[in-house]
N, C-alpha and C. Protein backbone atom coordinates (compact mmCIF):
# COMPACT_ATOMS: atom_id res chain seq x y z
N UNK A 1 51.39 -74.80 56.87
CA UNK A 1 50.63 -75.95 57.22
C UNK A 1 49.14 -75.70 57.19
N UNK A 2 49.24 -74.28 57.68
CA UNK A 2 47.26 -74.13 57.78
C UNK A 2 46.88 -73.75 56.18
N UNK A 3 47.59 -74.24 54.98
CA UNK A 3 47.09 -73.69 53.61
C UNK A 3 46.82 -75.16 53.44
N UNK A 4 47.54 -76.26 53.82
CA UNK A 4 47.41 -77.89 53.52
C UNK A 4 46.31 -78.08 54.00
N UNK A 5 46.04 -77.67 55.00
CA UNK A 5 44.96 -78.41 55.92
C UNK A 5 43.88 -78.14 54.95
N UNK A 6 43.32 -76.30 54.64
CA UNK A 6 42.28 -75.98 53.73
C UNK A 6 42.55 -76.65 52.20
N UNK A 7 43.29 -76.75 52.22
CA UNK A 7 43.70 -77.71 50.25
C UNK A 7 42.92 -79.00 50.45
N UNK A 8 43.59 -79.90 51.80
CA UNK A 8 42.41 -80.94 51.76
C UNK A 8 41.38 -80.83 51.72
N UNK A 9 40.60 -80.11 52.78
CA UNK A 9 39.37 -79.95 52.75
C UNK A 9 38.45 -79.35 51.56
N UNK A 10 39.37 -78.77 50.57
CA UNK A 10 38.60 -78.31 49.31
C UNK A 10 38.66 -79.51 48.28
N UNK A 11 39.95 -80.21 48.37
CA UNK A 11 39.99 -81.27 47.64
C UNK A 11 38.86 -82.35 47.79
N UNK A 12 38.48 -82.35 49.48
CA UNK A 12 37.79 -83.31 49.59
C UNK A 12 36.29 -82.85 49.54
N UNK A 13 36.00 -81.91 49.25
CA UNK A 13 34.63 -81.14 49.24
C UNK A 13 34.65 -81.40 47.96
N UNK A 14 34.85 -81.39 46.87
CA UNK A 14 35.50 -81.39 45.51
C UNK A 14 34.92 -82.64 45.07
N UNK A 15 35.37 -83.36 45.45
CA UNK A 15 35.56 -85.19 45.54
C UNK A 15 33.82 -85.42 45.77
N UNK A 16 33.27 -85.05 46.45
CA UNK A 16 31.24 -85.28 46.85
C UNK A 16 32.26 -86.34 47.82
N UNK A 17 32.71 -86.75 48.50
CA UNK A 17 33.09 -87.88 49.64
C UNK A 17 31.61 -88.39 50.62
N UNK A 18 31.20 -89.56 50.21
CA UNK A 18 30.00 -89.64 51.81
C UNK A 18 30.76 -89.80 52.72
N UNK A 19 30.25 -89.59 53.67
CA UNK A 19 29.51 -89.84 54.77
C UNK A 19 29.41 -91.10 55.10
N UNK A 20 29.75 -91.62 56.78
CA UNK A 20 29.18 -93.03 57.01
C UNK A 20 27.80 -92.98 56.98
N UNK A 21 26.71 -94.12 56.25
CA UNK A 21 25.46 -93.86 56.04
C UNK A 21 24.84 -94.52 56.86
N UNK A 22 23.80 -93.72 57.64
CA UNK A 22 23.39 -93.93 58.82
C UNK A 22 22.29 -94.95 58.57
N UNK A 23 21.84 -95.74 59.89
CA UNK A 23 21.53 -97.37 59.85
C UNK A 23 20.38 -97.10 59.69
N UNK A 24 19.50 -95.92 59.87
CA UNK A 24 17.83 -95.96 59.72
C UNK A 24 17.63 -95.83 58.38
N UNK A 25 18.72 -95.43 57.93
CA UNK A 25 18.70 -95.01 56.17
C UNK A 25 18.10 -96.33 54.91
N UNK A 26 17.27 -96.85 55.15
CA UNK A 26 16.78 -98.52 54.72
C UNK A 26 16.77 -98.19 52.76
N UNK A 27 16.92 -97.12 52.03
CA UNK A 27 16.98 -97.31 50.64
C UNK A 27 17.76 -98.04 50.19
N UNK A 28 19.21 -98.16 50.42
CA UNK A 28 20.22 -98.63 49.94
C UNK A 28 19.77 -100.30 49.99
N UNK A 29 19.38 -100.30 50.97
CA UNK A 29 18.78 -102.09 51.09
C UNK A 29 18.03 -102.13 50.14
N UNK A 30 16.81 -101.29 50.09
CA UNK A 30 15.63 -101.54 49.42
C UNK A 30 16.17 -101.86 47.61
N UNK A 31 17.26 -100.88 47.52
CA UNK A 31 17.58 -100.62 45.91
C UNK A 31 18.07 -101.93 45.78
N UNK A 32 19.39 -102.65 46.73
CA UNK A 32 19.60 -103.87 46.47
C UNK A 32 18.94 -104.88 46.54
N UNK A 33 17.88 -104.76 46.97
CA UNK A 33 16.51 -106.12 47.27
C UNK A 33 16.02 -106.39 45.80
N UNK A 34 15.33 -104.73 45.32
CA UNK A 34 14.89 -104.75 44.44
C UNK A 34 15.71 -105.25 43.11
N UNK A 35 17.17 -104.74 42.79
CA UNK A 35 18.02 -104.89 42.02
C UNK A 35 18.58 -106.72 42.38
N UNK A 36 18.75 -107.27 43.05
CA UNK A 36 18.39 -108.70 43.13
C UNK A 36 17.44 -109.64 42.57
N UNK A 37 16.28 -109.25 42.79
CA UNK A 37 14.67 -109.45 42.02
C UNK A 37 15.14 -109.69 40.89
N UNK A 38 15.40 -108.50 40.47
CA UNK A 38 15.21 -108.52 38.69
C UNK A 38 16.36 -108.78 38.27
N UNK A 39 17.51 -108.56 39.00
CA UNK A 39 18.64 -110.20 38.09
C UNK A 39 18.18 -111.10 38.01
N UNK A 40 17.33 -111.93 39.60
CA UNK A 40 17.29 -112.86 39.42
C UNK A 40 15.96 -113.35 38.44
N UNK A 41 14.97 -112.16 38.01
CA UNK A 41 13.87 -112.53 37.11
C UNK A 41 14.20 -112.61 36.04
N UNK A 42 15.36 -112.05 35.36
CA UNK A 42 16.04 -112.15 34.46
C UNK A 42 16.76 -113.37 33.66
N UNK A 43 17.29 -113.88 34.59
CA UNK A 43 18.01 -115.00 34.70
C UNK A 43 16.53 -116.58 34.68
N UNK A 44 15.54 -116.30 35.15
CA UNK A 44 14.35 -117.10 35.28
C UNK A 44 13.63 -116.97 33.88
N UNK A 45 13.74 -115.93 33.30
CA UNK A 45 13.39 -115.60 32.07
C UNK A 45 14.18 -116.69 31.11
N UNK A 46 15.55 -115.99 31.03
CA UNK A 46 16.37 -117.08 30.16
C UNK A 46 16.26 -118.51 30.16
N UNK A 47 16.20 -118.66 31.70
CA UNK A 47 16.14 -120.35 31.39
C UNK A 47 14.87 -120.88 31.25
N UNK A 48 13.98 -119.98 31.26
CA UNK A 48 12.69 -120.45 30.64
C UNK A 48 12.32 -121.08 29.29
N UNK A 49 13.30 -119.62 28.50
CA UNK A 49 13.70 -119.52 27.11
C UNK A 49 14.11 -120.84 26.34
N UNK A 50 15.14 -120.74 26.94
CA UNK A 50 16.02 -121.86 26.72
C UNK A 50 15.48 -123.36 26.77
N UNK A 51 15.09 -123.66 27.83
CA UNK A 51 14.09 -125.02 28.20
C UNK A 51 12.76 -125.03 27.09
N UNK A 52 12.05 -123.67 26.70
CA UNK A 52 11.39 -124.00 25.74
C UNK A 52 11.78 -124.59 24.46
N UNK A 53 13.37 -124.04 23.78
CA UNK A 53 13.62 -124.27 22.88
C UNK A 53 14.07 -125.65 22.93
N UNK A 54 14.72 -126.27 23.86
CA UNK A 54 15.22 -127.44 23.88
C UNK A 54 14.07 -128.51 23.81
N UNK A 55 12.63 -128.08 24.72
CA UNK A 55 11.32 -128.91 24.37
C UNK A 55 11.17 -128.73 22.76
N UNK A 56 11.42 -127.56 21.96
CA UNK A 56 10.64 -127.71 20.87
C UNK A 56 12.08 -128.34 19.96
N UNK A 57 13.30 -128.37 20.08
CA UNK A 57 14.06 -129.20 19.61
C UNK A 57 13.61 -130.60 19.79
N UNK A 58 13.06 -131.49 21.06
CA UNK A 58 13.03 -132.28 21.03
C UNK A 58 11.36 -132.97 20.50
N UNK A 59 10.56 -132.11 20.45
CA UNK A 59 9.80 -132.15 19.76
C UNK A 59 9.57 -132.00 18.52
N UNK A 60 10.48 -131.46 17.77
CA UNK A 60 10.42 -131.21 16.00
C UNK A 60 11.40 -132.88 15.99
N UNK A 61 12.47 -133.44 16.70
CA UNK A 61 12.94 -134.63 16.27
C UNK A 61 11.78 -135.65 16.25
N UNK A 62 10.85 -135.72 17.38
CA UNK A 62 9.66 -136.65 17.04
C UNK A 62 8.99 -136.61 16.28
N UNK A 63 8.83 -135.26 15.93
CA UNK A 63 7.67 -135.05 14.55
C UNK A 63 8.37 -135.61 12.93
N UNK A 64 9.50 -135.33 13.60
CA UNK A 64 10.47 -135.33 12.04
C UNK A 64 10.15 -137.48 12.03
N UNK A 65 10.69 -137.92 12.92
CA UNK A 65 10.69 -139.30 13.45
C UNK A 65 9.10 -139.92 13.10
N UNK A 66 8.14 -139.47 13.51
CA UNK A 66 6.54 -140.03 12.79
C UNK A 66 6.71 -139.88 11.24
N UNK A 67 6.97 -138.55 10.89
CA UNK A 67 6.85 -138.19 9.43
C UNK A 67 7.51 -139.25 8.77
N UNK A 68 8.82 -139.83 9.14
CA UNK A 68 9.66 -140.68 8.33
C UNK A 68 8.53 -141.94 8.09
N UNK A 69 8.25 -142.30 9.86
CA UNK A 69 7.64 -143.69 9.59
C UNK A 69 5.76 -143.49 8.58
N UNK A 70 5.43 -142.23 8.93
CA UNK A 70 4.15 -142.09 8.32
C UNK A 70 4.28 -142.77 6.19
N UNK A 71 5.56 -141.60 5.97
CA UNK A 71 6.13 -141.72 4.64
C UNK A 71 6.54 -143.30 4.33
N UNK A 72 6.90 -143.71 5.25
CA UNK A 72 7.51 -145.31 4.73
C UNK A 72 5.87 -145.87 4.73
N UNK A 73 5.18 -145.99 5.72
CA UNK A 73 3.93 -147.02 5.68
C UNK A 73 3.16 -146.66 4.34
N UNK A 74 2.82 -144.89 4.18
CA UNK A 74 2.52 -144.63 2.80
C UNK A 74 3.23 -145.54 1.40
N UNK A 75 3.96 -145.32 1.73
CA UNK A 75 5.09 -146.01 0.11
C UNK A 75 4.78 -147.62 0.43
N UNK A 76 4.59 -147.83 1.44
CA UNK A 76 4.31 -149.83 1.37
C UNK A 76 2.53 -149.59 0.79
N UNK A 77 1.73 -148.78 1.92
CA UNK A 77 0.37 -148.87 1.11
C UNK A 77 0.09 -148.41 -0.52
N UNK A 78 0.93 -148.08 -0.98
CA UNK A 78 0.71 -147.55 -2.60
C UNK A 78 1.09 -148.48 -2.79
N UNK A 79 2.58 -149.47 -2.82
CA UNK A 79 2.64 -150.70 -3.62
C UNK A 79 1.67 -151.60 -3.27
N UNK A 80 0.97 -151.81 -2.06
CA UNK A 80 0.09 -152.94 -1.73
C UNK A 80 -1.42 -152.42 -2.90
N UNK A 81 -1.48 -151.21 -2.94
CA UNK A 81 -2.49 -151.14 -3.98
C UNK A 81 -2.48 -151.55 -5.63
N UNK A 82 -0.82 -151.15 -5.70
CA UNK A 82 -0.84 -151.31 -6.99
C UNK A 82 -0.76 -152.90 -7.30
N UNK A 83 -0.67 -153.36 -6.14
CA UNK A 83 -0.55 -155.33 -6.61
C UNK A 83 -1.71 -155.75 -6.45
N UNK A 84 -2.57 -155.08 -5.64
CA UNK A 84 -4.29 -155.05 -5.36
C UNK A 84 -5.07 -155.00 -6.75
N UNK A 85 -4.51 -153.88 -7.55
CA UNK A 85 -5.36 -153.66 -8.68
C UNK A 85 -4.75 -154.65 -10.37
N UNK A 86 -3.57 -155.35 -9.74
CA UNK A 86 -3.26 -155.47 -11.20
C UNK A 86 -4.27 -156.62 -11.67
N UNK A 87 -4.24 -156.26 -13.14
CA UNK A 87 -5.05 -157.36 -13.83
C UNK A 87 -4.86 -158.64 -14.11
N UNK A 88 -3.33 -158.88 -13.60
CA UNK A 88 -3.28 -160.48 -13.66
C UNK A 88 -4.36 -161.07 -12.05
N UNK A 89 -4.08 -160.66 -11.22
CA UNK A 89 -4.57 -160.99 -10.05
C UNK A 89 -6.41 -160.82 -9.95
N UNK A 90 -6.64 -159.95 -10.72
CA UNK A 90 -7.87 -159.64 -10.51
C UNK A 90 -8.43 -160.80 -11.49
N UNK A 91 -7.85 -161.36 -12.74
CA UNK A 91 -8.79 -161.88 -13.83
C UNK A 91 -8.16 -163.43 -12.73
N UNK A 92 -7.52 -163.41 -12.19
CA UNK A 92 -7.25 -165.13 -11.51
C UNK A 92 -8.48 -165.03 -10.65
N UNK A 93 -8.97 -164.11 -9.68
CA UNK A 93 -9.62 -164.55 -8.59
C UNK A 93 -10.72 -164.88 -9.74
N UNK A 94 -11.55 -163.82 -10.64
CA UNK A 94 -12.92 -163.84 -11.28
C UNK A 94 -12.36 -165.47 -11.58
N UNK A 95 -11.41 -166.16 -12.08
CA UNK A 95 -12.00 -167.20 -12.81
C UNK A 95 -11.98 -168.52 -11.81
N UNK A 96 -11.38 -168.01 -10.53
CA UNK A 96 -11.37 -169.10 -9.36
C UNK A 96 -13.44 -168.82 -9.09
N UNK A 97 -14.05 -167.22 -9.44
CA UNK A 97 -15.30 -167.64 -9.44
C UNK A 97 -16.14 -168.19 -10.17
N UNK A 98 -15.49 -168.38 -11.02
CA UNK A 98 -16.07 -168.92 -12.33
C UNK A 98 -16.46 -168.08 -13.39
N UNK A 99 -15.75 -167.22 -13.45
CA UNK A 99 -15.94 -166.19 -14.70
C UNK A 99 -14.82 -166.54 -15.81
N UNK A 100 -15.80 -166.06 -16.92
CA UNK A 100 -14.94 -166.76 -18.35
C UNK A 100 -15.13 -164.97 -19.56
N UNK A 101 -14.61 -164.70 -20.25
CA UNK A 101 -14.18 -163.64 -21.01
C UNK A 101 -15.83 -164.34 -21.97
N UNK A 102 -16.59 -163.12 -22.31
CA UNK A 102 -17.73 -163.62 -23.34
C UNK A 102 -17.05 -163.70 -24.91
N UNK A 103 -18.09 -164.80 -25.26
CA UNK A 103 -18.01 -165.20 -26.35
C UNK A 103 -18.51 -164.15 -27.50
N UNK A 104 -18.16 -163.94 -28.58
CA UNK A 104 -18.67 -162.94 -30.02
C UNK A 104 -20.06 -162.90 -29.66
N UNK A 105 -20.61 -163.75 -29.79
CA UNK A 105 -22.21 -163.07 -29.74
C UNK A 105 -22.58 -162.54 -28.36
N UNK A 106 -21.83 -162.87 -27.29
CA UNK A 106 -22.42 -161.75 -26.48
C UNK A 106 -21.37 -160.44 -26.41
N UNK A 107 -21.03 -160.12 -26.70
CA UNK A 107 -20.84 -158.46 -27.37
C UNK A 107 -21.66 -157.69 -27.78
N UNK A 108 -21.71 -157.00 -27.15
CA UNK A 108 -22.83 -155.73 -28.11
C UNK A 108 -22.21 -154.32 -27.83
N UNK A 109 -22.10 -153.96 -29.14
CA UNK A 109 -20.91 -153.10 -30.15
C UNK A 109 -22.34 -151.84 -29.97
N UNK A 110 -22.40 -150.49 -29.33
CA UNK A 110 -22.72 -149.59 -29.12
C UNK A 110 -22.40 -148.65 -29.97
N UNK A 111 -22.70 -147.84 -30.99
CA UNK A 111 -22.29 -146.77 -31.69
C UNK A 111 -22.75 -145.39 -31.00
């Protein structure tokens, strides 16, 4: 029996076994305070992350959303020009001012 008794005690020397850890002992707190922190800064990080990307998701849909309407008002202002410049419209207003196409002798032929 007295060879069991020393077998445990080597077994358990063996083992590093603590100790109840005494209450003035404040690291173990401190490590978990600290190790709390920085999960939880961690975790504040991500959803930082995240919330940025979802602002700039919802910000590239608005941009995308102007661009469409910018592109459509463009394509109406190019046809409004090209009906602006045509020459049927332009020779109607001159002759609502009273303009008339000159006659042969007023020509003058430049070489």
């Amino acid at each position: 029996m007295h060879t069991a008794g020393l077998r445990t005690k080597a077994i358990l020397k063996e083992q590093n076994v603590r100790f109840k850890r005494a209450l003035e002992d404040r690291s173990f707190l401190y490590t978990a305070l600290i190790t709390v922190f920085l999960i939880a800064l961690v975790i504040l990080v991500y959803l930082w992350c995240r919330l940025t990307v979802v602002n700039l998701g919802y910000e590239i849909s608005r941009l995308n959303m102007e661009r469409k309407v910018a592109l459509e008002e463009n394509r109406r202002l190019k046809i409004e020009l090209s009906r602006l410049k045509s020459p049927q419209r332009i020779e109607k207003i001159a002759r609502k001012m009273g303009l008339v196409y000159p006659r042969e002798d007023q020509i003058v032929r430049i070489k």
